[in-house]
Structures are given as structure tokens and as C-alpha cells.
C-alpha atoms as a PDB file:
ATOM      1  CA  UNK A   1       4.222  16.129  12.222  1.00  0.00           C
ATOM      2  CA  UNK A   2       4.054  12.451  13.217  1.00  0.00           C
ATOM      3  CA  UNK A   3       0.632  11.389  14.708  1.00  0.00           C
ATOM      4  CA  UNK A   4       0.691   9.379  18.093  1.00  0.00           C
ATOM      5  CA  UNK A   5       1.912   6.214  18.001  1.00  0.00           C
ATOM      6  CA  UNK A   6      -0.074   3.387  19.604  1.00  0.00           C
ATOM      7  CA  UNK A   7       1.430   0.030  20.972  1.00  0.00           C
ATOM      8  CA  UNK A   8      -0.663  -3.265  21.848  1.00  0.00           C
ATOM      9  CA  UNK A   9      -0.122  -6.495  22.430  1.00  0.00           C
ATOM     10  CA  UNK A  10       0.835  -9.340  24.322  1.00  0.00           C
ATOM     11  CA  UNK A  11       3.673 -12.001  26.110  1.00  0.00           C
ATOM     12  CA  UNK A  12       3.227 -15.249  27.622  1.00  0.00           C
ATOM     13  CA  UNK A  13       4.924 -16.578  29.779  1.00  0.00           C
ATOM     14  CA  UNK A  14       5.255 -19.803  32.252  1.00  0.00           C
ATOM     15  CA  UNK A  15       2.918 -18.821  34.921  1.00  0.00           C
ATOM     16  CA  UNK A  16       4.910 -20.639  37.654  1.00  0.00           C
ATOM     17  CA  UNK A  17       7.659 -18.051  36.729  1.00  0.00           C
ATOM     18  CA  UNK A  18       5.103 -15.041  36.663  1.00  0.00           C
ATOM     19  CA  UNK A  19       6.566 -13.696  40.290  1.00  0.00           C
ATOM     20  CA  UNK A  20       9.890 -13.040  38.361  1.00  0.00           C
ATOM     21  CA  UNK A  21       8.116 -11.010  35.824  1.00  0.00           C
ATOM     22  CA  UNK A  22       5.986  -8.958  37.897  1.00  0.00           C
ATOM     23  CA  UNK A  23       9.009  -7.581  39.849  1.00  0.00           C
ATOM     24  CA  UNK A  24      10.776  -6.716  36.486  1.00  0.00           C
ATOM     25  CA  UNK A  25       8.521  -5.519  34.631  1.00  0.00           C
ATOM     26  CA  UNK A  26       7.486  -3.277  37.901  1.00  0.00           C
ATOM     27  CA  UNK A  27      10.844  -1.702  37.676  1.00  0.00           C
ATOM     28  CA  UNK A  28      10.825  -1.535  33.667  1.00  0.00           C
ATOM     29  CA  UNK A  29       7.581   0.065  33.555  1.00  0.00           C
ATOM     30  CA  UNK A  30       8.525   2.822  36.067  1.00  0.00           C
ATOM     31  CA  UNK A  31      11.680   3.600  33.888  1.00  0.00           C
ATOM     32  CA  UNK A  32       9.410   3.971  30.871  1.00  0.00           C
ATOM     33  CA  UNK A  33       6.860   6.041  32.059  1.00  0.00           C
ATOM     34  CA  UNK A  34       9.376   8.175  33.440  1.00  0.00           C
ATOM     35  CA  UNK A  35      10.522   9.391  29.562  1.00  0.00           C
ATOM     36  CA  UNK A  36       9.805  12.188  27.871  1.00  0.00           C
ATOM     37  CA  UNK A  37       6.776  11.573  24.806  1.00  0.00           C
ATOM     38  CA  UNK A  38       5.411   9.001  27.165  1.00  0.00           C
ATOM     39  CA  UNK A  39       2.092   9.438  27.553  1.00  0.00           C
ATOM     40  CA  UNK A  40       0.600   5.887  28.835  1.00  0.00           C
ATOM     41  CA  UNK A  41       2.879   2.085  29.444  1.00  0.00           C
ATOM     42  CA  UNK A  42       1.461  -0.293  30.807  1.00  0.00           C
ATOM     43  CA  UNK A  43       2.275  -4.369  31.141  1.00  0.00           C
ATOM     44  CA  UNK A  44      -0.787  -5.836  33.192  1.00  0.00           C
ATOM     45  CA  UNK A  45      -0.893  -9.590  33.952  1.00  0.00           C
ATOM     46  CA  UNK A  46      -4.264 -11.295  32.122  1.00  0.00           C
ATOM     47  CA  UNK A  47      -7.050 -11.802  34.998  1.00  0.00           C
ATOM     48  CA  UNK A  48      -7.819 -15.220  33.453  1.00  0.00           C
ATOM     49  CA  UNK A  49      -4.952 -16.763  31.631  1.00  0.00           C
ATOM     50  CA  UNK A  50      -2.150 -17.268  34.385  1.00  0.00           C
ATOM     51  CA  UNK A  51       1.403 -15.891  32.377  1.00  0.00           C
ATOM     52  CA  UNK A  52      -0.309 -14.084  29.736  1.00  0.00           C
ATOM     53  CA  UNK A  53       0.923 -10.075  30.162  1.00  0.00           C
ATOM     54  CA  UNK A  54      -0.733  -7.688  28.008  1.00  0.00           C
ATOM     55  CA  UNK A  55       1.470  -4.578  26.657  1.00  0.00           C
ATOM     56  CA  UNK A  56      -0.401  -1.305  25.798  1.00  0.00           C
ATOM     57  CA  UNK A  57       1.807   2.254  24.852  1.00  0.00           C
ATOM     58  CA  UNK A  58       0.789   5.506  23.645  1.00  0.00           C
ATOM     59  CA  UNK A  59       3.568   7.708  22.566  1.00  0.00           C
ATOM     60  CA  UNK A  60       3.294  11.716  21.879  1.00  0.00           C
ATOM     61  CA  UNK A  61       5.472  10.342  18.307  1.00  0.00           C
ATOM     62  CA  UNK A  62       7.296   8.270  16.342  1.00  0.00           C
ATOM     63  CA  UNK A  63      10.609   9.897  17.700  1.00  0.00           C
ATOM     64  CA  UNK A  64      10.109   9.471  21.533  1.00  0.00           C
ATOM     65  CA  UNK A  65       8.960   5.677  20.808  1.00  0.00           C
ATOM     66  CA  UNK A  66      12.299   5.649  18.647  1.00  0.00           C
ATOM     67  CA  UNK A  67      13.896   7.021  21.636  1.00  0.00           C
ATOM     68  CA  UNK A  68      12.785   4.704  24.384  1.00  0.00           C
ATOM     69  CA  UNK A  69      13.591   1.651  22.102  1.00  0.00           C
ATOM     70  CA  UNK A  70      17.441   2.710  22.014  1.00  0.00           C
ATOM     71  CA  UNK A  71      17.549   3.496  25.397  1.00  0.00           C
ATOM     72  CA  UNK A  72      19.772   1.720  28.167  1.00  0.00           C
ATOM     73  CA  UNK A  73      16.853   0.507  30.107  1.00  0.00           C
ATOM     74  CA  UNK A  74      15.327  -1.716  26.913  1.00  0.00           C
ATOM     75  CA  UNK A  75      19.064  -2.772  26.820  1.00  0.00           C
ATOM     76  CA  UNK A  76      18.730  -4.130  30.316  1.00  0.00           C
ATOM     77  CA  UNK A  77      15.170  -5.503  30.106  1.00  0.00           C
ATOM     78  CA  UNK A  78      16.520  -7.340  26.991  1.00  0.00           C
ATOM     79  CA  UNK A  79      18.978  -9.178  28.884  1.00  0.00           C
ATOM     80  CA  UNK A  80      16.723  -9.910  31.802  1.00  0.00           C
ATOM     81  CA  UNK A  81      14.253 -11.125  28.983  1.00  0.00           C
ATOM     82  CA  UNK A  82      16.762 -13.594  27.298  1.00  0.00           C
ATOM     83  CA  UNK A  83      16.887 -15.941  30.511  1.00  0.00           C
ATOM     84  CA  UNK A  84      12.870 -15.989  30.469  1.00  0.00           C
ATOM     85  CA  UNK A  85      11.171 -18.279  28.411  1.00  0.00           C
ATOM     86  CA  UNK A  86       8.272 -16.990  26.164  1.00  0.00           C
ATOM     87  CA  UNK A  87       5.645 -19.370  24.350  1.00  0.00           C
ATOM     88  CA  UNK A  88       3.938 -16.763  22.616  1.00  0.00           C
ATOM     89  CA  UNK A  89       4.019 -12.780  22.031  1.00  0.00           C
ATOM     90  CA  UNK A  90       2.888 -10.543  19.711  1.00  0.00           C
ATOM     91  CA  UNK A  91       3.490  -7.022  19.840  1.00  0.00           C
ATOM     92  CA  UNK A  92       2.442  -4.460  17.041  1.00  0.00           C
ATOM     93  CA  UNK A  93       3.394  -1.020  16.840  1.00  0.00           C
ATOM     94  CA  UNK A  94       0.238   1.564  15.031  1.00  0.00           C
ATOM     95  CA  UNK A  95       0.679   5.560  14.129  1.00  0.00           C
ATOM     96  CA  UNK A  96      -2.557   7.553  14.089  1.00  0.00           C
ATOM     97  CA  UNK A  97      -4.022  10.668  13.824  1.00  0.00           C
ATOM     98  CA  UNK A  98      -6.284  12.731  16.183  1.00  0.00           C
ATOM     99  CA  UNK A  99      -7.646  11.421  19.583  1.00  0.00           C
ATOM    100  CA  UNK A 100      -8.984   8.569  18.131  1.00  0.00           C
ATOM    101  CA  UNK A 101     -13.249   7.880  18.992  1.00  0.00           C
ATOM    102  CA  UNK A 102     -14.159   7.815  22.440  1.00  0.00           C
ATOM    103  CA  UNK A 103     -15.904   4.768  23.813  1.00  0.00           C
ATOM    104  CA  UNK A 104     -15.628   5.586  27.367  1.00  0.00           C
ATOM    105  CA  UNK A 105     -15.030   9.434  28.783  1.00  0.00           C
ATOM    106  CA  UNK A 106     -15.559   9.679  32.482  1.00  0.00           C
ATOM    107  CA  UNK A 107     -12.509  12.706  33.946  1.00  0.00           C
ATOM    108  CA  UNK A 108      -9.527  13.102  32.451  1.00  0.00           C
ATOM    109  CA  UNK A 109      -8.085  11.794  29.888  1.00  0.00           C
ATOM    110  CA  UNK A 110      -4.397  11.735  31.146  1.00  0.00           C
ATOM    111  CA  UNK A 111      -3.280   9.369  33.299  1.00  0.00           C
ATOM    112  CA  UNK A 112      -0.550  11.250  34.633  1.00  0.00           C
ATOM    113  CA  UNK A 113      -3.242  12.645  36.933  1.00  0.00           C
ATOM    114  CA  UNK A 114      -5.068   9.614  38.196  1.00  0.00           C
ATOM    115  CA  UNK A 115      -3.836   9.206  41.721  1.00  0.00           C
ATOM    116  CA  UNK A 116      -2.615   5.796  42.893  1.00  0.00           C
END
């Protein structure tokens, strides 16, 4: 069986058109996490670079990443993602094995259950 896959990296974008982003990727992100084999999206603005947007994924395997990608919502985000400038992105997709070493272990591990 495939091993989890893990997704990291990053866009940026023109800060002064950050406000655009937030509300799309908002909506994107809710869609994703939404899917089956999702187990963790997240696209978090950078705390000290103004337009930088850091993308982290974890997917239960190679088939429900395969699955979001050629869904109609990455369709959509596409388009909306055509008419926004990017300077810079890079974002690289990793299969592993196992649960990986824990640095930090405080609760649970699935953030399904961390309440808002």
C-alpha cells in the first residue's frame, strides 16, 4: 500500500492583494479538507513576510491526493489563480512511510478533533 503523502511549500504573492487571497483560499481550503484521504490542508499567511502563504498537506495516499488534484474545486481555484499574480512558489509533493519522528506530542494527533 502507498505510504502517506506529504505536501509543503510555499506562494507569494503581492501583499497589497493578500485580502483577495485570504477570502479564496478560505473557501478552497474548506472544500479540501472536506475530502475523503484528507487528513491535514492548510494555506497560512507568513507572520513576517507580508504575501508569502505557506502550503502544508498530509494525505492518507497517493490516490486521494490524485483525487483532490482532478477535482472540480482545483479546477475553480485554478482559474481564480490565473488572474493573481505570483513572484515566487514552490510546492513539492513527498510519500513516506510510518508516522514519521515526533518532535512535538502534546494530545492528539488528529486535527479533525482540535476545536476551533
Amino acid at each position: 500500500p502507498d505510504g502517506m503523502i506529504i505536501v509543503q511549500g510555499f506562494i507569494k504573492v503581492q501583499a497589497a492583494d493578500f485580502a483577495k487571497y485570504r477570502r479564496r483560499l478560505a473557501l478552497h481550503a474548506a472544500r479540501v479538507q472536506a475530502l475523503d484521504g484528507c487528513m491535514q490542508y492548510s494555506l497560512a499567511e507568513d507572520s513576517g513576510i507580508p504575501g508569502l502563504i505557506w502550503v502544508s498537506e498530509r494525505w492518507r495516499d497517493k490516490a486521494a491526493q490524485a483525487a483532490h488534484l482532478a477535482g472540480d474545486h482545483m479546477g475553480e481555484f485554478n482559474q481564480f489563480m490565473k488572474h493573481m499574480p505570483m513572484s515566487a512558489g514552490h510546492i513539492a509533493s513527498y510519500q513516506v512511510e510510518g508516522d514519521g519522528e515526533w518532535l512535538l506530542r502534546v494530545g492528539s494527533s488528529d486535527i479533525t478533533q482540535l476545536s476551533v
